[in-house]
Protein backbone atom coordinates (compact mmCIF):
# COMPACT_ATOMS: atom_id res chain seq x y z
CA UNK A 1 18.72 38.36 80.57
CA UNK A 2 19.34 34.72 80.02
CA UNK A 3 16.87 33.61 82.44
CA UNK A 4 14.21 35.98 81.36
CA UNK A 5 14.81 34.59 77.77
CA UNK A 6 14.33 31.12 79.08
CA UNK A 7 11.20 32.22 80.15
CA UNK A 8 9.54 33.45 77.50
CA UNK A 9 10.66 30.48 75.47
CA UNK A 10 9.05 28.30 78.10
CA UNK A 11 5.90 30.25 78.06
CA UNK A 12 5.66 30.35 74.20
CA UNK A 13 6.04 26.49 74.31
CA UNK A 14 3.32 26.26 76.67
CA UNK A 15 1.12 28.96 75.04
CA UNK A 16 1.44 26.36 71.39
CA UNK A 17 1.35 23.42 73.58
CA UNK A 18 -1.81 24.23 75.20
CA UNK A 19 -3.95 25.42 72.72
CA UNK A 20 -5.53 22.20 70.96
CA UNK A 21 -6.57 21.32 74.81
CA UNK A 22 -8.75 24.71 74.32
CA UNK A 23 -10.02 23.78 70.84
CA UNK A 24 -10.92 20.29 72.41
CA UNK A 25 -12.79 22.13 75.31
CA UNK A 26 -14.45 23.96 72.97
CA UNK A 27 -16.01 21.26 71.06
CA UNK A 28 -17.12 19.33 74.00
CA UNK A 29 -18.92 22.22 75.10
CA UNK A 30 -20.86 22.76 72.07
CA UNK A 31 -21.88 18.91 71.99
CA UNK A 32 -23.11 19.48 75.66
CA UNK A 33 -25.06 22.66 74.91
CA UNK A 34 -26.91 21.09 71.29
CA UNK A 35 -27.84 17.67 74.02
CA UNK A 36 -29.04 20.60 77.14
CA UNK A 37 -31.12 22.03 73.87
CA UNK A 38 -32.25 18.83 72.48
CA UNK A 39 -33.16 17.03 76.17
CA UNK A 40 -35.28 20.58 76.46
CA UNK A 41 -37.25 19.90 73.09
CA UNK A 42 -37.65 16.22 73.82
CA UNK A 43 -38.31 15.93 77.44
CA UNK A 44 -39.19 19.98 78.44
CA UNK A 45 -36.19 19.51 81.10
CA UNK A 46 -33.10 21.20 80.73
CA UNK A 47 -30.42 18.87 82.93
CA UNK A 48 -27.53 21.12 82.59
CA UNK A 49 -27.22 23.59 84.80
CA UNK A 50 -23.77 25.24 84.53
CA UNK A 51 -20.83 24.23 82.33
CA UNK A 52 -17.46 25.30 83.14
CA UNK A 53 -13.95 24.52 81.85
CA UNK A 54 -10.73 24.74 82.52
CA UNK A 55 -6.83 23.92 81.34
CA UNK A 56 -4.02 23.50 83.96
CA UNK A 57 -1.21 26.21 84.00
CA UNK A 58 1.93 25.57 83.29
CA UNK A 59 2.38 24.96 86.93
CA UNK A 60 0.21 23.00 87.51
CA UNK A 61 1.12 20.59 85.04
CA UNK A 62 5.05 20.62 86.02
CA UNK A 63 4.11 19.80 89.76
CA UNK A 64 1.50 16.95 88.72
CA UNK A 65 4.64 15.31 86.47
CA UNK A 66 6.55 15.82 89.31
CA UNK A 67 4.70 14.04 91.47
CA UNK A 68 3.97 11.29 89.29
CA UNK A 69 7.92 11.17 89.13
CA UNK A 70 8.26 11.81 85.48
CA UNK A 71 10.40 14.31 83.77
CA UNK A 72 9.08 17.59 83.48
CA UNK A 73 8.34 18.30 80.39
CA UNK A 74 5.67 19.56 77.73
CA UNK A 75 6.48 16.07 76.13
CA UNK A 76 5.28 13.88 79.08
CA UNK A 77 2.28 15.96 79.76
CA UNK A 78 0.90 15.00 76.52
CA UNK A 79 1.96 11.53 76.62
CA UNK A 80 1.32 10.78 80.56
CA UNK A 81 -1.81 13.52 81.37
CA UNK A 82 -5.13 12.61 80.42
CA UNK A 83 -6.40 15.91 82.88
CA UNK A 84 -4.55 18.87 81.11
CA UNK A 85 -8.36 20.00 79.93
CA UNK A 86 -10.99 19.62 81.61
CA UNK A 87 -15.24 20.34 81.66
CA UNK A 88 -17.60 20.59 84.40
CA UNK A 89 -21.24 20.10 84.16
CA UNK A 90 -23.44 20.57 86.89
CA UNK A 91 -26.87 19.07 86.40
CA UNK A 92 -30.14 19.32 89.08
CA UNK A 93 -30.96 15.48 89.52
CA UNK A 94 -28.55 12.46 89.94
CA UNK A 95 -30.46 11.06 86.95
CA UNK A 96 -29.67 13.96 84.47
CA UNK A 97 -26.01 12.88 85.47
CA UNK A 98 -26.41 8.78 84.25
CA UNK A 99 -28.51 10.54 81.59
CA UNK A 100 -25.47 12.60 79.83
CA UNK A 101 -23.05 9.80 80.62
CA UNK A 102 -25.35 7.90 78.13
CA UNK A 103 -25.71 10.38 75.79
CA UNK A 104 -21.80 11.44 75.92
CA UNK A 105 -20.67 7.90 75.06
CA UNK A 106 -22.42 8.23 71.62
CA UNK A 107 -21.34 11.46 71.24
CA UNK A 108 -17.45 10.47 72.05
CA UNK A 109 -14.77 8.16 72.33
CA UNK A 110 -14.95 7.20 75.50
CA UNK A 111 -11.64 5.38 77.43
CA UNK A 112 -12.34 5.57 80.94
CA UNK A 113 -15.17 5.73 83.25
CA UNK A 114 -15.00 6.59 87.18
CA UNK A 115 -18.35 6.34 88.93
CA UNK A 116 -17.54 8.50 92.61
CA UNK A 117 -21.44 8.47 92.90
CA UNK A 118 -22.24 4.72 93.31
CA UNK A 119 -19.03 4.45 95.07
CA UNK A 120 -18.02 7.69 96.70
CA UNK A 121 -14.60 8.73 97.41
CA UNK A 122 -13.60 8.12 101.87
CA UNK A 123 -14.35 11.68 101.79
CA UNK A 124 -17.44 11.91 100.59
CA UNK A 125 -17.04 13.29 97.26
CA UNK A 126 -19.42 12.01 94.99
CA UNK A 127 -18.70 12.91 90.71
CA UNK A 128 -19.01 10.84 87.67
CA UNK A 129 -15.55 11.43 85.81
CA UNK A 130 -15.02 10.53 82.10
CA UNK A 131 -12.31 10.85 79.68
CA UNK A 132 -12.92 11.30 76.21
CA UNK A 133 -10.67 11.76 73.16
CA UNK A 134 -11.49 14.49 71.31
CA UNK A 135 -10.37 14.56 67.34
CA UNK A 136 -8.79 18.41 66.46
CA UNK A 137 -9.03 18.68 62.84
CA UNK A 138 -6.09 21.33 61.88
CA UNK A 139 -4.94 22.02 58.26
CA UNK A 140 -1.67 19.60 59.04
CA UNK A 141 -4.53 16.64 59.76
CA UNK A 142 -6.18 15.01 62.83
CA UNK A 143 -5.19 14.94 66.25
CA UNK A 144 -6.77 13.62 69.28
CA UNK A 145 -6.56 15.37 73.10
CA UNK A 146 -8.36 13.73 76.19
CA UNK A 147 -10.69 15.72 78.04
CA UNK A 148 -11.45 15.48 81.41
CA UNK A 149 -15.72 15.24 82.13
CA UNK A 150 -17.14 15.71 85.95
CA UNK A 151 -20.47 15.48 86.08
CA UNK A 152 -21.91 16.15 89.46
CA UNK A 153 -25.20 17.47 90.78
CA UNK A 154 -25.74 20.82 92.20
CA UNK A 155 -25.58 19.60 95.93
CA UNK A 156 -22.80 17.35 95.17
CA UNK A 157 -20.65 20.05 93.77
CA UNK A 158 -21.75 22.43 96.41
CA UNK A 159 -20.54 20.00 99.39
CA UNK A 160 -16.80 19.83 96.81
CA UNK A 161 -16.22 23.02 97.01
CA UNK A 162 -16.85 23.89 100.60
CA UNK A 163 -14.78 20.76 101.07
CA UNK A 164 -11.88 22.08 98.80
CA UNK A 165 -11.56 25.15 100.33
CA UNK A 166 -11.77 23.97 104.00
CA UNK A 167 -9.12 20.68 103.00
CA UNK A 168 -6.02 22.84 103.75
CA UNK A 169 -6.73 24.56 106.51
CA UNK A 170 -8.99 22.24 108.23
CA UNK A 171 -8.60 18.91 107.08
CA UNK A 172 -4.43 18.30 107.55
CA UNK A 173 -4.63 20.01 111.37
CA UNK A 174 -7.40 17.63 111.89
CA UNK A 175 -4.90 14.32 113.41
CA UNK A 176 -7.91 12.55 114.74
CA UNK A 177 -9.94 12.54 112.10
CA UNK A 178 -13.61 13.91 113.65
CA UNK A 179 -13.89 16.88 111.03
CA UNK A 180 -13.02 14.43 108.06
CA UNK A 181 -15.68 12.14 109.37
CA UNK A 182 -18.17 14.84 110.05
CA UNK A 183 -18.00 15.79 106.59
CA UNK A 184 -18.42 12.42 105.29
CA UNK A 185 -22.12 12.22 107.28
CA UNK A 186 -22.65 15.71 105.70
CA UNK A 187 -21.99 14.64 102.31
CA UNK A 188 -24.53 11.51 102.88
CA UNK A 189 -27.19 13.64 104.34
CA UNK A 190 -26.84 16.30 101.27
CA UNK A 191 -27.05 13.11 99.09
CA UNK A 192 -30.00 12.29 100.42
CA UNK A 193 -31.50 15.43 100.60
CA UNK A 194 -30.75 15.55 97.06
CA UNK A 195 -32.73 12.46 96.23
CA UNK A 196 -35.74 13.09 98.65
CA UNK A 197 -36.03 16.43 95.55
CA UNK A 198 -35.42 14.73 93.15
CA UNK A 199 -38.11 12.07 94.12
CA UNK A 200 -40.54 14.94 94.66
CA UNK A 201 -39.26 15.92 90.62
CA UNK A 202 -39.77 12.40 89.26
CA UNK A 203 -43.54 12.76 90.56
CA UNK A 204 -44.72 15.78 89.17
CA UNK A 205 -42.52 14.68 86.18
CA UNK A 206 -45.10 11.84 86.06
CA UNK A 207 -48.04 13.62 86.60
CA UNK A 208 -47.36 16.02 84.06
CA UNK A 209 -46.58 13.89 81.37
């Protein structure tokens, strides 16, 4: 009885402690949907092509604070996590990507900036990550949540999750190293697949114009 008690307190915690991350999810995905409508009116080219979102589980969040070696608590999440929410947006071109970057640093307070495109991961995965602060206006005042941003092309996040799901049962028997390095020429030759269409994009773009 004691433990299931324990239990539900821990899960109520979490269920208070988690939702401002939703409310900040929320509002970056409205702000990416009015600049998907807006680059439509301007420019007749949608560059969003699927948003999703997600917040860590309880779970998750206790193992990351583990392995960062801090206590586990709801207390250190919020001071030591900056990835607790986060938003995906998967655009066609690798220029719709620079192009919401742009756009998102007006839009937000913007505190760090990792470019996996320009310089991809020894993997091969290729993102743009961002974290922004998001104000939450409750009735008590304002607060302010970070929000994860990846911004990856279509082919980039197709290679990522193939990758993902291969990583444990592939990737850690692999002691050599020849699959990890096969799918590091994969993900260069789907990145440049990906720009040989979105050269072929930029042309009609121009002749249409």
């Amino acid at each position: 009885m004691e433990n299931t008690n324990k239990m539900i307190t821990t899960l109520t915690a979490y269920n208070e402690f988690i939702r401002p991350y939703h409310d900040a999810i929320h509002l970056v995905q409205i702000r990416l949907e009015a600049l998907d409508t807006d680059y439509g009116y301007q420019y007749r080219h949608n560059p969003i092509h699927q948003i999703t979102q997600r917040v860590k589980s309880l779970e998750s969040i206790f193992n990351k604070l583990s392995r960062k070696h801090y206590e586990v608590t709801l207390e250190n999440a919020r001071e030591y996590l900056t990835d607790i929410a986060g938003v995906r947006v998967i655009t066609y071109y690798q220029q719709d990507v620079y192009e919401l970057v742009r756009a998102l640093r007006k839009c937000f307070d913007v505190v760090e900036e990792r470019d996996y495109i320009k310089k991809p991961k020894p993997s091969g995965y290729r993102s743009y990550h961002m974290i922004a602060i998001i104000p939450i206006h409750y009735l008590q005042g304002v607060e302010y949540y970070p929000v994860e941003i990846q911004i990856r092309t279509l082919t980039m996040d197709c290679w990522a999750n193939i990758e993902h799901q291969l990583h444990y049962k592939t990737f850690q028997k692999d002691c050599s190293g020849n699959i990890s390095q096969q799918f590091r020429q994969y993900a260069e030759e789907l990145n440049e697949l990906s720009l040989k269409m979105e050269a072929i994009y930029s042309i009609q773009n121009q002749n249409t114009a």
